[in-house]
N, C-alpha and C. Protein backbone atom coordinates (compact mmCIF):
# COMPACT_ATOMS: atom_id res chain seq x y z
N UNK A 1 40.16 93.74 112.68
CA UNK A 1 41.27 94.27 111.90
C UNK A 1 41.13 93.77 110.47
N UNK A 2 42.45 93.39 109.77
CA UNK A 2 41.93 92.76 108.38
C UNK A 2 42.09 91.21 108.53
N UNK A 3 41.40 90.73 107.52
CA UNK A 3 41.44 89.13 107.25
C UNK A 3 42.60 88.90 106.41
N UNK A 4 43.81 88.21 107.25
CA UNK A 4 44.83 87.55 106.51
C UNK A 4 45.15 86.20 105.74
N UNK A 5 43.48 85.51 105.95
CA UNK A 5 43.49 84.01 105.54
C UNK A 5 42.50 84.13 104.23
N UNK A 6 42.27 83.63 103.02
CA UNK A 6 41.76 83.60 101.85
C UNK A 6 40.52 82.72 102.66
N UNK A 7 40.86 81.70 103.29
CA UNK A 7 39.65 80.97 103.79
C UNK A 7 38.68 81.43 104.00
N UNK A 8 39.20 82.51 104.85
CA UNK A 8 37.91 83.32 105.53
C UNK A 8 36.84 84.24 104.47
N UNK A 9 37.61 84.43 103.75
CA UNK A 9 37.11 85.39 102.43
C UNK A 9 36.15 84.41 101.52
N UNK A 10 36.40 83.40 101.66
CA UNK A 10 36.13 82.44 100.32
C UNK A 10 34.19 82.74 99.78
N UNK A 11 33.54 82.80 101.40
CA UNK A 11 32.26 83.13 100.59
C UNK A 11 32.06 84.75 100.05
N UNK A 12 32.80 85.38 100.11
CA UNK A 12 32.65 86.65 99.99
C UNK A 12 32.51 86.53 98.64
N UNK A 13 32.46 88.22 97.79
CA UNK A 13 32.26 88.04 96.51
C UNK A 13 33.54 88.44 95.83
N UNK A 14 34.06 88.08 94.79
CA UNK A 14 35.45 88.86 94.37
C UNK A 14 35.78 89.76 94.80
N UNK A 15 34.71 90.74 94.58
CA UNK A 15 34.61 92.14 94.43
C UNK A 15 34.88 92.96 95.85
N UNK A 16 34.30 92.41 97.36
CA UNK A 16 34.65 92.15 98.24
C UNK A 16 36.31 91.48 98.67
N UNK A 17 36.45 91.03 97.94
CA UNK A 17 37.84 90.21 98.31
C UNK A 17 39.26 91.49 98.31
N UNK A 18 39.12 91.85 96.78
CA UNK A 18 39.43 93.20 96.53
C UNK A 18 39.71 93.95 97.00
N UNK A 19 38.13 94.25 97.60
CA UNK A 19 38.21 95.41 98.23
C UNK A 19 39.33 95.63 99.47
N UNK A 20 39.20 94.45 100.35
CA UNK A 20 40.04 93.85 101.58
C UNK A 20 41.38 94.07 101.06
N UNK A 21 41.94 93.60 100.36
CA UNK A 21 42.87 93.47 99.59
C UNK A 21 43.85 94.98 99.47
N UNK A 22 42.60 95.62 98.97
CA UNK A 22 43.43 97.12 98.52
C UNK A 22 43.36 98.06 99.99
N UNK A 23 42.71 97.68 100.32
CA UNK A 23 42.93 98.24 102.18
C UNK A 23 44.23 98.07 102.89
N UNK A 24 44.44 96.90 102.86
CA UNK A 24 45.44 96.13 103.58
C UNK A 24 46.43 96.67 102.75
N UNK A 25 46.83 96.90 100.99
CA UNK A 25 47.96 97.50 100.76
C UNK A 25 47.68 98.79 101.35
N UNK A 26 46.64 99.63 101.15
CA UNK A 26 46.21 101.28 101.90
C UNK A 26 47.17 101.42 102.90
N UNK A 27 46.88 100.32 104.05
CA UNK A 27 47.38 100.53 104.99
C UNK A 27 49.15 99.91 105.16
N UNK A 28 49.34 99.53 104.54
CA UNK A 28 50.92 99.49 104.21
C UNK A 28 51.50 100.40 103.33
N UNK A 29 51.09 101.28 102.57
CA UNK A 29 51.57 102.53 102.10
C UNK A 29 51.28 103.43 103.25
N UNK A 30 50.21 103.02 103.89
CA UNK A 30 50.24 104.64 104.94
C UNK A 30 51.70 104.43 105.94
N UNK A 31 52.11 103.23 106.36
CA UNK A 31 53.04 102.56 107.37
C UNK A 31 54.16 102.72 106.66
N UNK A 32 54.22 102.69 105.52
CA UNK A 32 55.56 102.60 104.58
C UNK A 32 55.74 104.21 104.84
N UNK A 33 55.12 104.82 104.51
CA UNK A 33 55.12 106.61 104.39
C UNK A 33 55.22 106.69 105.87
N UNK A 34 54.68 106.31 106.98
CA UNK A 34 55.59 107.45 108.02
C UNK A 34 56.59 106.77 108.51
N UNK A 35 56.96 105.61 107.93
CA UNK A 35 58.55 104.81 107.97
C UNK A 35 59.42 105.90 107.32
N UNK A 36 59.03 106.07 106.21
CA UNK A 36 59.69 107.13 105.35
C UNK A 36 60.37 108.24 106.05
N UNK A 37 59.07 108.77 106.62
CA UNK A 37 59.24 110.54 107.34
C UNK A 37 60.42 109.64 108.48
N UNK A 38 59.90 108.79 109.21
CA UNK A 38 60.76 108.86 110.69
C UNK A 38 62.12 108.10 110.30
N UNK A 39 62.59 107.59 109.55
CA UNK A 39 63.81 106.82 109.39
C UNK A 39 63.53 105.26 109.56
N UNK A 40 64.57 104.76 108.51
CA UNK A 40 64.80 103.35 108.34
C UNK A 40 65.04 102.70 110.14
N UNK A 41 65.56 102.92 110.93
CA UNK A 41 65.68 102.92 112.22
C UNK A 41 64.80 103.09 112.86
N UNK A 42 63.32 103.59 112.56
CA UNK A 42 62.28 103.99 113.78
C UNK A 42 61.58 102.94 113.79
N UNK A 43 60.85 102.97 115.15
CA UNK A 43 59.68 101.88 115.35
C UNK A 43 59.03 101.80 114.00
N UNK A 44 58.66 103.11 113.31
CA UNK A 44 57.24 103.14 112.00
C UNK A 44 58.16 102.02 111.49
N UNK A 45 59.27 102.28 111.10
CA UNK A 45 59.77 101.99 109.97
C UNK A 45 59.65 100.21 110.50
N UNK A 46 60.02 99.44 111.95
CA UNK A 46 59.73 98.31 112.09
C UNK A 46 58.44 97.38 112.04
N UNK A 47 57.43 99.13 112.03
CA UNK A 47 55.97 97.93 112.22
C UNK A 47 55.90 98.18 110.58
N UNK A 48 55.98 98.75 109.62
CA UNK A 48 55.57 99.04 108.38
C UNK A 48 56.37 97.85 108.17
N UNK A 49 57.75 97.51 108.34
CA UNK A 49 58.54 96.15 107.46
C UNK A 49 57.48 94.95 107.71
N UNK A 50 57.38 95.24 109.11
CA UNK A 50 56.66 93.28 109.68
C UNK A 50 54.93 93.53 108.82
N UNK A 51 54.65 94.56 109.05
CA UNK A 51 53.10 94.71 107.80
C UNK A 51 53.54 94.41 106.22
N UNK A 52 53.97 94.74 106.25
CA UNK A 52 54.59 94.37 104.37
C UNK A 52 55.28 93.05 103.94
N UNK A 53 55.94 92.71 104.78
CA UNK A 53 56.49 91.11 104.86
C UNK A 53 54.99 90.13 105.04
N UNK A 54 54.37 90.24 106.39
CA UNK A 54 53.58 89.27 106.72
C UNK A 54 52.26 89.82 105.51
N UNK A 55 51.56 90.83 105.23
CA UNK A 55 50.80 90.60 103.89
C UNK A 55 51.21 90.26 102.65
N UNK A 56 52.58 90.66 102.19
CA UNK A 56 53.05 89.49 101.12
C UNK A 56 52.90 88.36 101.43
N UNK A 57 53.59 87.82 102.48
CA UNK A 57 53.55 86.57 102.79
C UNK A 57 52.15 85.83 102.34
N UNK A 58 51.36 86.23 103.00
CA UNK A 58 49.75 86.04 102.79
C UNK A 58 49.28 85.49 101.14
N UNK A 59 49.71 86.88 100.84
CA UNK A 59 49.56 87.09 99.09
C UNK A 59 50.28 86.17 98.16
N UNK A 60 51.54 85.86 98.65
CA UNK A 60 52.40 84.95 97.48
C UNK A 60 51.54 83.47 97.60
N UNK A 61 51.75 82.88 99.09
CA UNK A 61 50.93 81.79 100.06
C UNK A 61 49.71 81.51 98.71
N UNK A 62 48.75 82.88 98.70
CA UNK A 62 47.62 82.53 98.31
C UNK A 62 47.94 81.86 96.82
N UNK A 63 49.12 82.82 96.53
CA UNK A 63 49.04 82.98 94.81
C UNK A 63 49.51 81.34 94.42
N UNK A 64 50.45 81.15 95.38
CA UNK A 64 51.02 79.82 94.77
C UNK A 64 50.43 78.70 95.17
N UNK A 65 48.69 78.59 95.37
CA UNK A 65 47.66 77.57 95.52
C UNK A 65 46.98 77.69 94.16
N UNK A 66 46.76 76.28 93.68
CA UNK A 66 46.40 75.77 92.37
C UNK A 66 45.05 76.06 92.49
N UNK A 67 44.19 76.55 93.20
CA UNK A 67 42.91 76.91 93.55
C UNK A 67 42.62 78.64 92.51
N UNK A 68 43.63 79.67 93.46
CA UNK A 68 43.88 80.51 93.01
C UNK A 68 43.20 81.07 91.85
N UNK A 69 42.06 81.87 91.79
CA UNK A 69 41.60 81.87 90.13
C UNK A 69 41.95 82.53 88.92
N UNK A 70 43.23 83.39 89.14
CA UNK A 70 44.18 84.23 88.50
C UNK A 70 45.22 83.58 87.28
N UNK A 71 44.77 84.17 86.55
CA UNK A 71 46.11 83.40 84.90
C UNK A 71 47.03 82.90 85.16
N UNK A 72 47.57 82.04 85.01
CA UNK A 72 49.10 81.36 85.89
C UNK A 72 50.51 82.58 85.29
N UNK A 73 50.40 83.40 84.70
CA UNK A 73 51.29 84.65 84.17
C UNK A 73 50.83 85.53 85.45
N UNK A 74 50.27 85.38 85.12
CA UNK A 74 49.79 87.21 86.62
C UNK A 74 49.98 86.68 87.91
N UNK A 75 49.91 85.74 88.09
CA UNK A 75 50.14 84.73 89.52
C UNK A 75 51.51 84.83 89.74
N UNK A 76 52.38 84.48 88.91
CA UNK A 76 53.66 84.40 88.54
C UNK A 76 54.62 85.62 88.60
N UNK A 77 53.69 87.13 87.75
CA UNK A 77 54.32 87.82 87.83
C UNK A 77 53.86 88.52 89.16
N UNK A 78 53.05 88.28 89.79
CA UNK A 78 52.57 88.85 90.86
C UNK A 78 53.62 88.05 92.28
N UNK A 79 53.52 86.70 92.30
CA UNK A 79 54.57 86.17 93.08
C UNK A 79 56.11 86.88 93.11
N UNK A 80 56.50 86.99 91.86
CA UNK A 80 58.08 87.91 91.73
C UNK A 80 58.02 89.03 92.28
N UNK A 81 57.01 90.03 92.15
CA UNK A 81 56.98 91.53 92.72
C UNK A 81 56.63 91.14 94.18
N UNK A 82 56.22 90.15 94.81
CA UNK A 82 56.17 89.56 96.33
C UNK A 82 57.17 89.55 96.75
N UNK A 83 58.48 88.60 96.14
CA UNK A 83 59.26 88.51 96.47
C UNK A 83 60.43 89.04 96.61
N UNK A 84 60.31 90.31 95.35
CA UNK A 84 61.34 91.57 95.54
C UNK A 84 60.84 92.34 96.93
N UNK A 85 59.52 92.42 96.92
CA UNK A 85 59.13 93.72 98.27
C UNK A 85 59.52 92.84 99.68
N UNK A 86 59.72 91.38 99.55
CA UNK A 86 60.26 91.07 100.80
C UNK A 86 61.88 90.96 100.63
N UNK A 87 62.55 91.16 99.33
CA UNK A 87 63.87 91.37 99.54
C UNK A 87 64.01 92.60 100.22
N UNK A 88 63.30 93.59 99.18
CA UNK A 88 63.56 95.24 99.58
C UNK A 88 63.15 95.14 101.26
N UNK A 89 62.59 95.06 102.03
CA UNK A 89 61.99 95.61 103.14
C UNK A 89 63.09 94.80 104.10
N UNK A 90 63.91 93.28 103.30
CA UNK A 90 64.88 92.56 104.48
C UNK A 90 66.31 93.57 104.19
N UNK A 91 66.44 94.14 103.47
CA UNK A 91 67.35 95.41 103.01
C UNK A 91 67.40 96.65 103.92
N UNK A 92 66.23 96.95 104.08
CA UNK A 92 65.99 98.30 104.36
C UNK A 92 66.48 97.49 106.12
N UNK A 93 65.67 96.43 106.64
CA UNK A 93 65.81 95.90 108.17
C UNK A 93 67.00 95.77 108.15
N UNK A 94 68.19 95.54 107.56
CA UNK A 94 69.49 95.19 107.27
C UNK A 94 70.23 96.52 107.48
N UNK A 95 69.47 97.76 107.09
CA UNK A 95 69.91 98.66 107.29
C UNK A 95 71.13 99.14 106.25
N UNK A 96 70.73 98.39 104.88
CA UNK A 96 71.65 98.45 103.59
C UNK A 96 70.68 99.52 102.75
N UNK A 97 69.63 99.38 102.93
CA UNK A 97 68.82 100.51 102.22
C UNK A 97 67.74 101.64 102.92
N UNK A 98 67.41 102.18 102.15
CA UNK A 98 66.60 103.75 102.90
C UNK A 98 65.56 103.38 102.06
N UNK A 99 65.41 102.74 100.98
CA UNK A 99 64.45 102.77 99.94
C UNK A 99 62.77 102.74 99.76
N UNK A 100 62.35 103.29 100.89
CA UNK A 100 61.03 103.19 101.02
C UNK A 100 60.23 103.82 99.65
N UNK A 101 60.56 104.40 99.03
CA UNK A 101 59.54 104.88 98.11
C UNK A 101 59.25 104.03 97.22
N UNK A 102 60.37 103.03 96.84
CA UNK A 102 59.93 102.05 95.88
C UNK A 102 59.02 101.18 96.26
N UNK A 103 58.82 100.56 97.54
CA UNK A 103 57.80 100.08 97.92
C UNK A 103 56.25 100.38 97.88
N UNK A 104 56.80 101.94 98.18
CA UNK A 104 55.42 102.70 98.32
C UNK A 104 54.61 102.72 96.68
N UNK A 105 55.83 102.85 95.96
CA UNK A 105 55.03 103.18 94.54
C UNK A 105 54.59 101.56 94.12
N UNK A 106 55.04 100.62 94.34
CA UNK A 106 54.92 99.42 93.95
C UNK A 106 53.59 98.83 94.61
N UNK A 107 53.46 98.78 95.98
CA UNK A 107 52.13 99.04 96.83
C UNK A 107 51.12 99.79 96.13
N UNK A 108 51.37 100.95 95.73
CA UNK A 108 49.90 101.91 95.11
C UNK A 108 50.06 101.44 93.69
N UNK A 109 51.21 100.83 92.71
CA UNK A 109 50.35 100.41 91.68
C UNK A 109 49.52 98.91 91.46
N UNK A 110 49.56 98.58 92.41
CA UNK A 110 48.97 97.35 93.07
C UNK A 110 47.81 97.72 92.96
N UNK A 111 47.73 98.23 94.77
CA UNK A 111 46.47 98.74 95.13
C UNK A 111 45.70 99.26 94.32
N UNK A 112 45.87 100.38 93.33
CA UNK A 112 45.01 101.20 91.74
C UNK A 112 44.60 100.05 90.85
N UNK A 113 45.06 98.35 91.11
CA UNK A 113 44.44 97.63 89.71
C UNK A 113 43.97 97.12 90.77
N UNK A 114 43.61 96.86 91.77
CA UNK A 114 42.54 96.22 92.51
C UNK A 114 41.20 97.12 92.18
N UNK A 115 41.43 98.54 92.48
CA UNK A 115 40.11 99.05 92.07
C UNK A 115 39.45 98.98 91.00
């Protein structure tokens, strides 16, 4: 499936890392989108939240290690947009919001600067 630990990645090449990277959002826009079609209430919509929570999770985790080789601004602003998409998605599980598209667009402008 995908690699959720940076460890595992570490001999890889950036460029590789990336790549993994923009997959794993791929595949949380595809989960976010048929959350979308089936309702905030459907299974999609429960496995797309727990995919989008647990790869942020991953992502902030990584970002906020002093290792990290990213500008401490982009780390930073990248941690905040982590932590809104796990507000938004504990919203939507809350059943206070429908808002999947913002995720989705926030996910693909992600995913487009990985490439």
């Amino acid at each position: 499936m995908y690699k959720f630990y940076y460890d595992e990645v570490l001999d890889e090449s950036p460029k590789e890392a990336r790549a993994q990277e923009r997959t794993a959002l791929e595949r949380s826009i595809a989960l976010l989108q048929e959350a979308e079609n089936k309702g905030p209430q459907s299974r999609e919509a429960i496995e797309a939240i727990f995919f989008v929570r647990r790869l942020w999770g991953v992502f902030i985790e990584d970002l906020a290690k002093s290792e990290n080789g990213l500008p401490p601004k982009l780390r930073a602003d990248l941690v905040s947009i982590g932590l809104w998409v796990m507000r938004e998605t504990e919203e939507i599980r809350q059943g206070r919001s429908k808002n999947f598209t913002a995720l989705i667009d926030v996910s693909r402008t992600i995913s487009e600067g990985l490439g």
